[in-house]
N, C-alpha and C. Protein backbone atom coordinates (compact mmCIF):
# COMPACT_ATOMS: atom_id res chain seq x y z
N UNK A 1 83.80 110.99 111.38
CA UNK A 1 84.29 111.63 110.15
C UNK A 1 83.09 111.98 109.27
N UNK A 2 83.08 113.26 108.64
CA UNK A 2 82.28 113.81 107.93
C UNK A 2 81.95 112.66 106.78
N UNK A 3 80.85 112.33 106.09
CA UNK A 3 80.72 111.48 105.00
C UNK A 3 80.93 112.50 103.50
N UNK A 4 81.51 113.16 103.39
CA UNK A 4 82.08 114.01 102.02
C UNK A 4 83.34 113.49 102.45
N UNK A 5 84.11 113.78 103.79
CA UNK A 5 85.28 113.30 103.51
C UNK A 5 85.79 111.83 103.38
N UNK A 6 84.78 111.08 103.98
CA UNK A 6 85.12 109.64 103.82
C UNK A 6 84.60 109.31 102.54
N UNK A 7 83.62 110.02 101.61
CA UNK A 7 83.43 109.41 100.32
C UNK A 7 84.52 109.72 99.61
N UNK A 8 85.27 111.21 99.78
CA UNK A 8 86.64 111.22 98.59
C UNK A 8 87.85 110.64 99.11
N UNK A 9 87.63 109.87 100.34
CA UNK A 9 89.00 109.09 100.90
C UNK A 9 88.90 107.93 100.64
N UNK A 10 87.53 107.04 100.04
CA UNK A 10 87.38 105.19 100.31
C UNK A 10 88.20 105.09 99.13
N UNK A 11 89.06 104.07 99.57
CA UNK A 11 89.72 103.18 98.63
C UNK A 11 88.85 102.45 97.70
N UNK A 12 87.51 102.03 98.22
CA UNK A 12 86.35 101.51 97.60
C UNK A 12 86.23 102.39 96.09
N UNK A 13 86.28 103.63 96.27
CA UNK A 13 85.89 104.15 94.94
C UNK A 13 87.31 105.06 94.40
N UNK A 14 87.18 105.54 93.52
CA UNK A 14 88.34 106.35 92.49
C UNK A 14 88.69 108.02 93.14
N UNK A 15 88.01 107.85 94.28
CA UNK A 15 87.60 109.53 94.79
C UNK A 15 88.31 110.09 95.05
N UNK A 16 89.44 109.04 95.96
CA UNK A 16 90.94 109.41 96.47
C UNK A 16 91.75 110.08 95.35
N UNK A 17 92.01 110.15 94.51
CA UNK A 17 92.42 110.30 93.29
C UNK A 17 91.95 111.55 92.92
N UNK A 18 91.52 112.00 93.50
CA UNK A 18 90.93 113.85 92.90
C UNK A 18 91.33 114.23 93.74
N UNK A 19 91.77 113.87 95.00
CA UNK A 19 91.92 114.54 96.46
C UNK A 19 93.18 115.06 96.42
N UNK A 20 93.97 114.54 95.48
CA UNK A 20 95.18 114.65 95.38
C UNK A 20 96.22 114.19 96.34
N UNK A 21 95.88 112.97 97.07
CA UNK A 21 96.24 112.06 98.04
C UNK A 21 97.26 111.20 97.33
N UNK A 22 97.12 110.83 95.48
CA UNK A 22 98.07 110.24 95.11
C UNK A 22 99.56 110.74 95.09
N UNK A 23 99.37 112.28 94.96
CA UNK A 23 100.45 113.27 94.99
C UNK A 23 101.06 112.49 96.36
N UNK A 24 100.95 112.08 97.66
CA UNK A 24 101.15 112.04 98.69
C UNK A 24 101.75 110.47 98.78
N UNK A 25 100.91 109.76 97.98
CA UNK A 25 101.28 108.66 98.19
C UNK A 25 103.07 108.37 97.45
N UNK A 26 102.78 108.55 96.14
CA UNK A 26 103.61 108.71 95.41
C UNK A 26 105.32 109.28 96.17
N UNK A 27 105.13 110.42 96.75
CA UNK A 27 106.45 111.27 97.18
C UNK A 27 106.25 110.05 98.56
N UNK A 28 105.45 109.27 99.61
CA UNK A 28 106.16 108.28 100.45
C UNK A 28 106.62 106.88 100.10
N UNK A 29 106.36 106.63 98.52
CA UNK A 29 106.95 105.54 98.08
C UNK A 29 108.16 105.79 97.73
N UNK A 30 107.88 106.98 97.27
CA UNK A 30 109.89 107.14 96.60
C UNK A 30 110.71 107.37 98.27
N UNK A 31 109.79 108.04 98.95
CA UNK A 31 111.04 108.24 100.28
C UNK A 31 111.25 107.09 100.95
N UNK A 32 110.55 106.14 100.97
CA UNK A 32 110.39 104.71 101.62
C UNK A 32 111.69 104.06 100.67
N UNK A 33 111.53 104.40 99.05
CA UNK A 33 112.20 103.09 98.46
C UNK A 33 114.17 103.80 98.85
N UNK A 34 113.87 105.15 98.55
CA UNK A 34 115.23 105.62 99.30
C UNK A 34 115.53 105.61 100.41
N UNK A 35 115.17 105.62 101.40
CA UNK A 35 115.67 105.14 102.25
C UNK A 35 115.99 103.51 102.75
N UNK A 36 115.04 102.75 102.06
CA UNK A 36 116.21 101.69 102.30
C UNK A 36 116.76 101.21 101.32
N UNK A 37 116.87 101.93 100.11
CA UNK A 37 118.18 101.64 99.59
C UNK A 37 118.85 102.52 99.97
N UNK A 38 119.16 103.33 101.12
CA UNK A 38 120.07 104.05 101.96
C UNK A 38 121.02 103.18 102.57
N UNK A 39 119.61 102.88 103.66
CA UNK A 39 120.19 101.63 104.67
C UNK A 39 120.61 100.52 104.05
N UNK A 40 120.54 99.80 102.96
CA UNK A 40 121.27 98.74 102.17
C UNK A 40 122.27 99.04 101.80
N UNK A 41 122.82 100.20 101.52
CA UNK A 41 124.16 100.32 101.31
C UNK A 41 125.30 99.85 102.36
């Protein structure tokens, strides 16, 4: 892996966060938390 892309991907630093990876994270927490409060129903 290129080291530009592993510097704006380390969790180590804030970099991820410009990458706009939180956008990403964010929309698989909500689909994660809906779906199993899907399946809990």
């Amino acid at each position: 892996m290129p080291d530009d892309i592993r510097e704006n991907t380390d969790l180590g630093s804030w970099g991820f966060l410009r990458t706009g990876w939180w956008i990403l994270h964010i929309i698989a927490i909500i689909a994660v938390g809906y779906i199993g409060y899907w399946i809990a129903q």
